[in-house]
Protein backbone atom coordinates (compact mmCIF):
# COMPACT_ATOMS: atom_id res chain seq x y z
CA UNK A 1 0.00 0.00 0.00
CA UNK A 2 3.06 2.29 0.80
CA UNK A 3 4.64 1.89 -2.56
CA UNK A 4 1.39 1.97 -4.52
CA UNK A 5 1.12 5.51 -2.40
CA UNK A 6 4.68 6.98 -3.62
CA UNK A 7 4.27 5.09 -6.88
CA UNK A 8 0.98 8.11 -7.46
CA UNK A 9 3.34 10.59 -5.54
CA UNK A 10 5.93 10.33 -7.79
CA UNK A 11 4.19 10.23 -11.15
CA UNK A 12 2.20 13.10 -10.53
CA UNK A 13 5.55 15.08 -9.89
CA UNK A 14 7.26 13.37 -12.99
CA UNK A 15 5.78 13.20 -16.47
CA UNK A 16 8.55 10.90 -17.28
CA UNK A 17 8.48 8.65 -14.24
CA UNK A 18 4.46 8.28 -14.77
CA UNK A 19 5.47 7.16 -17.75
CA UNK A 20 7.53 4.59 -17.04
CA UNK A 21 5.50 3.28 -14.15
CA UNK A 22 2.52 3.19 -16.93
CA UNK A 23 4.62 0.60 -19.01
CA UNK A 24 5.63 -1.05 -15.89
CA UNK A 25 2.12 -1.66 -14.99
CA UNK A 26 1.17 -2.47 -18.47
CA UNK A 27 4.08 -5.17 -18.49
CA UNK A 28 2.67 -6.67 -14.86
CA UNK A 29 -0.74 -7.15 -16.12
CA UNK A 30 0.46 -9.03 -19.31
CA UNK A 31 2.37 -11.33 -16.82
CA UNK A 32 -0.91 -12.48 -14.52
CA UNK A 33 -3.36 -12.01 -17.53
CA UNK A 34 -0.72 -14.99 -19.30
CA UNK A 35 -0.06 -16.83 -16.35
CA UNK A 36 -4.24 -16.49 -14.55
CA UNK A 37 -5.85 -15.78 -18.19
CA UNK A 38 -6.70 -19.56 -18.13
CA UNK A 39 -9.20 -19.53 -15.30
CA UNK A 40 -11.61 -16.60 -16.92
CA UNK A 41 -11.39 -17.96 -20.09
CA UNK A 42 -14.66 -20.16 -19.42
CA UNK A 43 -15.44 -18.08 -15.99
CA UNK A 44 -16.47 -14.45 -16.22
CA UNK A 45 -14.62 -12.30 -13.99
CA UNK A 46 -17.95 -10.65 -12.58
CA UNK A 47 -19.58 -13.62 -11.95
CA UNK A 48 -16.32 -14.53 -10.01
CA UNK A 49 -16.17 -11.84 -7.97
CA UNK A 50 -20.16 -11.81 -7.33
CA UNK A 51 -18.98 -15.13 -5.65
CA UNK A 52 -16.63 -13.90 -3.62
CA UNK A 53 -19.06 -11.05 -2.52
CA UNK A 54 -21.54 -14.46 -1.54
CA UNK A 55 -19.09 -15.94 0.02
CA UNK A 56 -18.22 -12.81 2.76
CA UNK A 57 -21.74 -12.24 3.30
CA UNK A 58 -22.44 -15.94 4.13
CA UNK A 59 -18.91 -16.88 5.82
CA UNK A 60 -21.29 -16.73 9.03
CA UNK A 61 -23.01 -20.35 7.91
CA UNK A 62 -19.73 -21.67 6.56
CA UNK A 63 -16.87 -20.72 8.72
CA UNK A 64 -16.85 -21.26 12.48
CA UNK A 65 -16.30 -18.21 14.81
CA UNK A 66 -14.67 -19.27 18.25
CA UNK A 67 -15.36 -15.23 19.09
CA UNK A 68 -18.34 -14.31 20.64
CA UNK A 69 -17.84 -10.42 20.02
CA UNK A 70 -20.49 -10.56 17.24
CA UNK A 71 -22.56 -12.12 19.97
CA UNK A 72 -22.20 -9.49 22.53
CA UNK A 73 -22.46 -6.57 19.63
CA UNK A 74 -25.81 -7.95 19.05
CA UNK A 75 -26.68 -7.81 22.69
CA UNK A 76 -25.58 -4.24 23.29
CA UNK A 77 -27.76 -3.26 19.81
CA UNK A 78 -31.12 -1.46 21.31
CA UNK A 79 -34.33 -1.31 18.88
CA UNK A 80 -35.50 1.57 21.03
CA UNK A 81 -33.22 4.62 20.36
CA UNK A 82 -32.27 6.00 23.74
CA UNK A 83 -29.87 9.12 24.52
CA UNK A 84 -26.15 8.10 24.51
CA UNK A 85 -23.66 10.90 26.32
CA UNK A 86 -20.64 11.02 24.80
CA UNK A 87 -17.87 8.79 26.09
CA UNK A 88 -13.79 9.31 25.19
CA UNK A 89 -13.48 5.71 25.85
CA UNK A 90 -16.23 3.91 24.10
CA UNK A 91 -16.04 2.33 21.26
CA UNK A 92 -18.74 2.50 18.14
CA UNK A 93 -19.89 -0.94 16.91
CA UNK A 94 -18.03 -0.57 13.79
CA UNK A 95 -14.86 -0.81 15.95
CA UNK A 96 -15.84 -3.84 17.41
CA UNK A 97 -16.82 -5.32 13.98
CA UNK A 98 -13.58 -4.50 12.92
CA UNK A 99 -11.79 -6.45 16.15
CA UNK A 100 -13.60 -9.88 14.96
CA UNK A 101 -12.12 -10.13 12.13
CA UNK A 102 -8.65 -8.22 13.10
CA UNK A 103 -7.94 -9.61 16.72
CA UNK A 104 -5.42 -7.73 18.33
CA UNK A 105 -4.08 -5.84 15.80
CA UNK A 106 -6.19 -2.72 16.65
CA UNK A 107 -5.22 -2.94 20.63
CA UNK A 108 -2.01 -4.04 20.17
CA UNK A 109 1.47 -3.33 18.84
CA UNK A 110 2.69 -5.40 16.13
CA UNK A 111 5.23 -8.32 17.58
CA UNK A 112 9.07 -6.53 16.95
CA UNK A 113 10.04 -8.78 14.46
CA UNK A 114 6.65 -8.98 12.56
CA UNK A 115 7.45 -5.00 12.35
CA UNK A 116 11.26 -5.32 11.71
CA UNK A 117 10.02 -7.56 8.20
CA UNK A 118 7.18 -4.77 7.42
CA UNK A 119 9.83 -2.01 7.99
CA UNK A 120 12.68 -3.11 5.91
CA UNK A 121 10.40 -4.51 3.15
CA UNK A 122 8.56 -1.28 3.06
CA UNK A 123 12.31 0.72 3.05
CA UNK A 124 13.46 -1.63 0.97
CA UNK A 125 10.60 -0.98 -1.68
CA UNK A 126 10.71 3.09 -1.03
CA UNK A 127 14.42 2.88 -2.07
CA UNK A 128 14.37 1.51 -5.22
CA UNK A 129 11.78 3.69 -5.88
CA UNK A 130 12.77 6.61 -5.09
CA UNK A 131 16.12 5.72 -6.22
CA UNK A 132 14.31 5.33 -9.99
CA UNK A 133 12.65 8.39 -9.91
CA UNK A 134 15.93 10.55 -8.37
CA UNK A 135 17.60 8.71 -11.65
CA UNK A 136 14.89 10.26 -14.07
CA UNK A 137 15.75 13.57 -12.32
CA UNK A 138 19.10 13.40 -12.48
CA UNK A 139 19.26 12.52 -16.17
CA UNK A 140 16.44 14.80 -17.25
CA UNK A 141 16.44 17.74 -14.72
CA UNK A 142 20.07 17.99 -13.67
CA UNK A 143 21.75 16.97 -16.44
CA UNK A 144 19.43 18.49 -18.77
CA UNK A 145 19.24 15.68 -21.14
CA UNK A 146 15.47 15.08 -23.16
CA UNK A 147 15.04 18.21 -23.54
CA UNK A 148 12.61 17.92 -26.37
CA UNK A 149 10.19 15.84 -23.86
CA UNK A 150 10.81 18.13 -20.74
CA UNK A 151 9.96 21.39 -23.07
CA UNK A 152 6.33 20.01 -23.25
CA UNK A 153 5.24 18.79 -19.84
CA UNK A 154 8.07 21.60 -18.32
CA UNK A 155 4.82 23.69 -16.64
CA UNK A 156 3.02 20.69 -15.61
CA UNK A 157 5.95 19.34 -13.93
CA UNK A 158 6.85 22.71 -12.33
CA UNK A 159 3.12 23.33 -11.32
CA UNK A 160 2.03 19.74 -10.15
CA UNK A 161 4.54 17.68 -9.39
CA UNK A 162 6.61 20.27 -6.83
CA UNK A 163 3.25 19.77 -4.68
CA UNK A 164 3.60 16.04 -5.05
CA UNK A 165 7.14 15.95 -4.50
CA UNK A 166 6.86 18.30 -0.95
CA UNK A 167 4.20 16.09 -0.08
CA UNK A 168 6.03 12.90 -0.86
CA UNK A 169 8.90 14.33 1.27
CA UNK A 170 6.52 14.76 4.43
CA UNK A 171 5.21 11.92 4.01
CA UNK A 172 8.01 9.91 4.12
CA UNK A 173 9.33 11.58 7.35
CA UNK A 174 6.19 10.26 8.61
CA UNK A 175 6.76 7.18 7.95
CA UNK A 176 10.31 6.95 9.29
CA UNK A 177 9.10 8.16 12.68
CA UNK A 178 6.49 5.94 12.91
CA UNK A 179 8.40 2.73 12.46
CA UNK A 180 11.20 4.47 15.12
CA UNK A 181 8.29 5.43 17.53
CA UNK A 182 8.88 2.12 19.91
CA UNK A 183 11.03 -0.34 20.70
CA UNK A 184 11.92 -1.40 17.54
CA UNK A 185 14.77 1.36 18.30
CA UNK A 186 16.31 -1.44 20.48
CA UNK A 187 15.80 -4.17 18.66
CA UNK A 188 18.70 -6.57 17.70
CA UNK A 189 18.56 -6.37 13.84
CA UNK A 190 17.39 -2.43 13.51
CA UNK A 191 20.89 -1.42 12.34
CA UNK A 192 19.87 -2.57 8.85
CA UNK A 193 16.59 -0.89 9.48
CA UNK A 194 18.67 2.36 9.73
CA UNK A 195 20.53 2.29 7.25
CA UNK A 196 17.43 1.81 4.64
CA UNK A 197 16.63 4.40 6.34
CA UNK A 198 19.20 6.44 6.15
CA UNK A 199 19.83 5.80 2.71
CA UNK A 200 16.13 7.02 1.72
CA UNK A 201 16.71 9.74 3.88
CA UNK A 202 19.71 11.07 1.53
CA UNK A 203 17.54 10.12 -1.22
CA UNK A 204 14.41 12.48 -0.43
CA UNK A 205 17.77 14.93 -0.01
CA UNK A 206 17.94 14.51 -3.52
CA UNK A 207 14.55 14.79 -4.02
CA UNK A 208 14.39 18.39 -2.38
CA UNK A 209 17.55 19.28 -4.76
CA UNK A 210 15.25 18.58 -7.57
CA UNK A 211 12.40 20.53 -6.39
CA UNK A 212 14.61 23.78 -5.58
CA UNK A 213 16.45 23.21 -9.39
CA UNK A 214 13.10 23.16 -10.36
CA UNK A 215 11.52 26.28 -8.31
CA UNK A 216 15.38 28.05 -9.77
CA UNK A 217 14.03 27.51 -13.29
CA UNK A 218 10.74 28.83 -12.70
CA UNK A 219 12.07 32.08 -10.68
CA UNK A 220 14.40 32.52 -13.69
CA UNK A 221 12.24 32.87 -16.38
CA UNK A 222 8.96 33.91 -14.51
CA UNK A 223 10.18 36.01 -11.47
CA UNK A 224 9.17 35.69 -8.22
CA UNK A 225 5.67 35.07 -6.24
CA UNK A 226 4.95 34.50 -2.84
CA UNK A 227 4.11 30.45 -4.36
CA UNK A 228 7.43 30.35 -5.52
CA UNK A 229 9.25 31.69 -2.33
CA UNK A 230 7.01 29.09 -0.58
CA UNK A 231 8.29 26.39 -2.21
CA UNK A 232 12.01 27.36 -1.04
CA UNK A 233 10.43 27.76 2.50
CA UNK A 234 9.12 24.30 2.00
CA UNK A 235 12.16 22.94 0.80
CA UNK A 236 14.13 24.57 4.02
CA UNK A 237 11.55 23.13 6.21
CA UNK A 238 11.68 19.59 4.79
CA UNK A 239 15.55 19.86 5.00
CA UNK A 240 15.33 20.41 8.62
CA UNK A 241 12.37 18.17 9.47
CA UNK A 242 14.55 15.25 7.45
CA UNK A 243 17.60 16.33 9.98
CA UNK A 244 15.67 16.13 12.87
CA UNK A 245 14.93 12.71 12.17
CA UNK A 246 18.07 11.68 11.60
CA UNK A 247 18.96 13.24 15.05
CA UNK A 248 16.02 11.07 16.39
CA UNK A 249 16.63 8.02 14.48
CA UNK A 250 20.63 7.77 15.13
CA UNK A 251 20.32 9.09 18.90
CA UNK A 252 16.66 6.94 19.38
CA UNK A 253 14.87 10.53 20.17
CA UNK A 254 11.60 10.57 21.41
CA UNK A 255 8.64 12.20 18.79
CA UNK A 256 8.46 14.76 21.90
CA UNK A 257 12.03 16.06 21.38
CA UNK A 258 11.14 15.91 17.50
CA UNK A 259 8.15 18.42 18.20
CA UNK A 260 10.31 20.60 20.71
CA UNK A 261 13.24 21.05 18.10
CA UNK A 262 11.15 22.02 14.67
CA UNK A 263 9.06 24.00 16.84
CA UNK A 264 11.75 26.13 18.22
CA UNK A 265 13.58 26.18 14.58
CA UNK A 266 10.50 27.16 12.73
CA UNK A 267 9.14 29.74 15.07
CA UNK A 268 12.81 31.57 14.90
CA UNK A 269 12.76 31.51 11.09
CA UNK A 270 9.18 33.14 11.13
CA UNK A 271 10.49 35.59 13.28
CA UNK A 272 13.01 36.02 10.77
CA UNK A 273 11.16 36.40 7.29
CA UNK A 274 8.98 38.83 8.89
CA UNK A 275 11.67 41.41 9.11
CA UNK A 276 11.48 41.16 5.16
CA UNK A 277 8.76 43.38 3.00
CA UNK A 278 8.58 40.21 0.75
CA UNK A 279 5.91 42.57 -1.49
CA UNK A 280 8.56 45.39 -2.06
CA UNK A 281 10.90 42.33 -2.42
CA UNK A 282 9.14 40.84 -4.77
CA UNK A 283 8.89 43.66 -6.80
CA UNK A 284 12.23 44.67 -6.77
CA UNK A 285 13.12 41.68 -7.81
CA UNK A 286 11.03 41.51 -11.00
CA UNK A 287 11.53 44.81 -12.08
CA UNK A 288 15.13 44.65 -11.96
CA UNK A 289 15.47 41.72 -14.00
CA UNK A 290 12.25 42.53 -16.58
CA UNK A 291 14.90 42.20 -19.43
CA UNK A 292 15.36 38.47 -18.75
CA UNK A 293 11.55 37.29 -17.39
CA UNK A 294 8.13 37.60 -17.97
CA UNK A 295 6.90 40.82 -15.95
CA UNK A 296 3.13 40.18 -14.69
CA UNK A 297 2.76 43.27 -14.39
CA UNK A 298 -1.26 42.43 -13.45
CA UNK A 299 0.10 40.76 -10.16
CA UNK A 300 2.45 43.50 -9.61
CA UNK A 301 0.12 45.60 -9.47
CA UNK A 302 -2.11 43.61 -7.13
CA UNK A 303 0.37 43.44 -4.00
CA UNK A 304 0.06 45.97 -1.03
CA UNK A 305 0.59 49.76 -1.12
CA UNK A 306 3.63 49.30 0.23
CA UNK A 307 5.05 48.45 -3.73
CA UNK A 308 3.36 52.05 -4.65
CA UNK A 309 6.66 54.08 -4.83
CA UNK A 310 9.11 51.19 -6.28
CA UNK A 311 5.82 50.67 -8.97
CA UNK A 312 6.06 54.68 -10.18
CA UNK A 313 10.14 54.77 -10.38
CA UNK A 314 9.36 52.03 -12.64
CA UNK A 315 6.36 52.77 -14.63
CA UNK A 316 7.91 52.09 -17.70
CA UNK A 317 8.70 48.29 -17.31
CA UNK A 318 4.57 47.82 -16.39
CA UNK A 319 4.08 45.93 -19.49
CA UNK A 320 4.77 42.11 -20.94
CA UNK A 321 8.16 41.19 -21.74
CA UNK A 322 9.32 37.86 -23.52
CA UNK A 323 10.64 35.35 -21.67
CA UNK A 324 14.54 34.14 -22.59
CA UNK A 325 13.17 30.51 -21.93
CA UNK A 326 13.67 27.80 -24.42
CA UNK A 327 10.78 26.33 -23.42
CA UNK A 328 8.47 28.77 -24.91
CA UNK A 329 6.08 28.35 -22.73
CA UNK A 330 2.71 30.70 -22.67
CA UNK A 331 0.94 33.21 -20.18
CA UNK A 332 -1.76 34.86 -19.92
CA UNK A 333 -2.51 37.72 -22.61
CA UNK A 334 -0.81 41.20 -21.18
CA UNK A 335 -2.31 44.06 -20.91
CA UNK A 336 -0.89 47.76 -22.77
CA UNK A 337 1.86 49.31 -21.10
CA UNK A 338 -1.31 52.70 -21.16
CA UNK A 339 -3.62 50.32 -19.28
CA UNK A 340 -0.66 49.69 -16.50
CA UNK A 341 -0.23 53.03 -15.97
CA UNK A 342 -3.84 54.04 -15.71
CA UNK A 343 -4.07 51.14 -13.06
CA UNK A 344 -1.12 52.24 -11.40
CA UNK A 345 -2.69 56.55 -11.57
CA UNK A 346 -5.85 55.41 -10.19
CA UNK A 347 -4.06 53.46 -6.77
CA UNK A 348 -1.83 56.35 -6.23
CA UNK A 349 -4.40 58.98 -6.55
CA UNK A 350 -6.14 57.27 -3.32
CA UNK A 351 -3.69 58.83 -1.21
CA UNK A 352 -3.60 62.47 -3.21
């Protein structure tokens, strides 16, 4: 389920990894249509699985249950409704449905090594993934190589899959701490565990690398926006959440001491980019380099007063200027450099 998870992740950040995984899957289901064909041939596959259905709807008449919880469910159902107060420790009925056919799974830790296999199958897995799609990146982002294919899914990629990827990243931290949360920190074989884990850990380093290259190419030939400088905030925030863990993973930290550290770290760097007026930043920024981006001058113009008197020492670069991209990629039909100005007349006449 893990891989399946990262297997979407990552081919909705990479046109060319979906791609690959497509003819992966494509080859898979060749293999058990070849090797299972045989059974549907004189079986249809609905019929089949409208057996199946029959089958889990009457396993009560054809499989003994040694469990009497469906027993005592039925025996705390009422057929008069009554007024229930709320409870923190009661359990709904579905719960208990769920702990028939689960046993102790839902009350109880996994045993250690029945979570040592899960863990380093699961990091196993995640490697060679990630590994595959870091290779794609690599050869097509990095090096710059298939160009021709990058030039036409270049803004989907930049758009979509940073999202996916910064998710991905998150995600995986989350998994990391999870299977460090207990004692399989002390068990006898977790040294292995750690170094998959490591390893993917310098991996989703890589992955980061890829989605700051990627952000670079975007502020290059677009300028700057408060999505874009997000992205590098999200980047520097994944690099230090991914830290942290290691801190917790090599020095068996608690999740409390994870908690206490990012807080501290991220409430000192928002204390820090709010000494910057990212809108006159921003601006700045654009307007300086208008000879090598695309000036929107239409979101320009839609940031706080506070951009007024950089915005009217620069009134002439308030129009649409061609991007030095290769990738020719399209915007949004500018407006006249006249139509700027008027724009820019009517906010500064506010405070006349």
């Amino acid at each position: 389920v893990i891989v399946t998870i990262f297997t979407c992740l990552y081919s909705a950040a990479s046109s060319v990894f979906a791609r690959y995984a497509e003819t992966a899957l494509i080859y898979i289901g060749d293999f058990f249509e070849h090797v299972f064909g045989f059974i549907f041939d004189d079986l249809s596959f609905g019929r089949f699985m409208h057996f199946c259905f029959g089958l889990i709807v009457t396993a009560g008449l054809l499989i003994a249950f040694f469990d009497k919880s469906l027993q005592q469910i039925e025996v705390k159902c009422k057929e008069q409704l009554n007024r229930v107060r709320k409870n923190v420790n009661q359990t709904t009925i579905w719960f208990e449905v769920a702990k028939v056919f689960s046993g102790s799974l839902l009350t109880k830790k996994l045993a250690l090594k029945t979570e040592f296999i899960i863990g380093f199958i699961s990091f196993a897995a995640l490697n060679i993934l990630l590994l595959f799609l870091n290779g794609i990146d690599i050869w097509w982002l990095w090096l710059g190589k298939g160009r021709n294919f990058a030039e036409i899914n270049y803004s989907a990629d930049l758009h979509d899959g940073t999202n996916s990827l910064i998710f991905s990243i998150g995600l995986a931290m989350a998994i990391i701490i999870y299977f460090f949360r207990g004692n399989l920190n002390f068990y006898s074989k977790s040294k292995t565990l750690r170094i998959l884990a490591f390893a993917w850990m310098v991996q989703n380093l890589i992955l980061i690398v890829s989605v700051l290259i990627r952000d670079g190419y975007y502020i290059e030939f677009y300028g700057l926006t408060y999505k874009r400088i997000g992205v590098l905030v999200f980047a520097l925030l994944c690099i230090i959440g991914l830290i942290s863990v290691y801190i917790k993973v090599s020095k068996q930290k608690t999740f409390f001491y994870l908690l206490k550290l990012n807080g501290n770290i991220w409430f000192a760097l928002l204390l820090l980019f709010s000494l910057i007026n990212w809108d006159v930043f921003i601006v700045k920024y654009n307007l300086s380099h208008s000879d090598s981006i695309s000036v929107d001058a239409d979101y320009l113009l839609s940031l706080s007063d506070k951009t007024l008197p950089v915005l009217d020492r620069n009134r002439t670069k308030l129009q649409y200027t061609e991007s030095k991209t290769e990738y020719r990629t399209e915007i949004a039909k500018p407006e006249t450099l006249e139509s700027n100005q008027r724009k820019l007349n009517q906010r500064i006449g506010f405070f006349k």
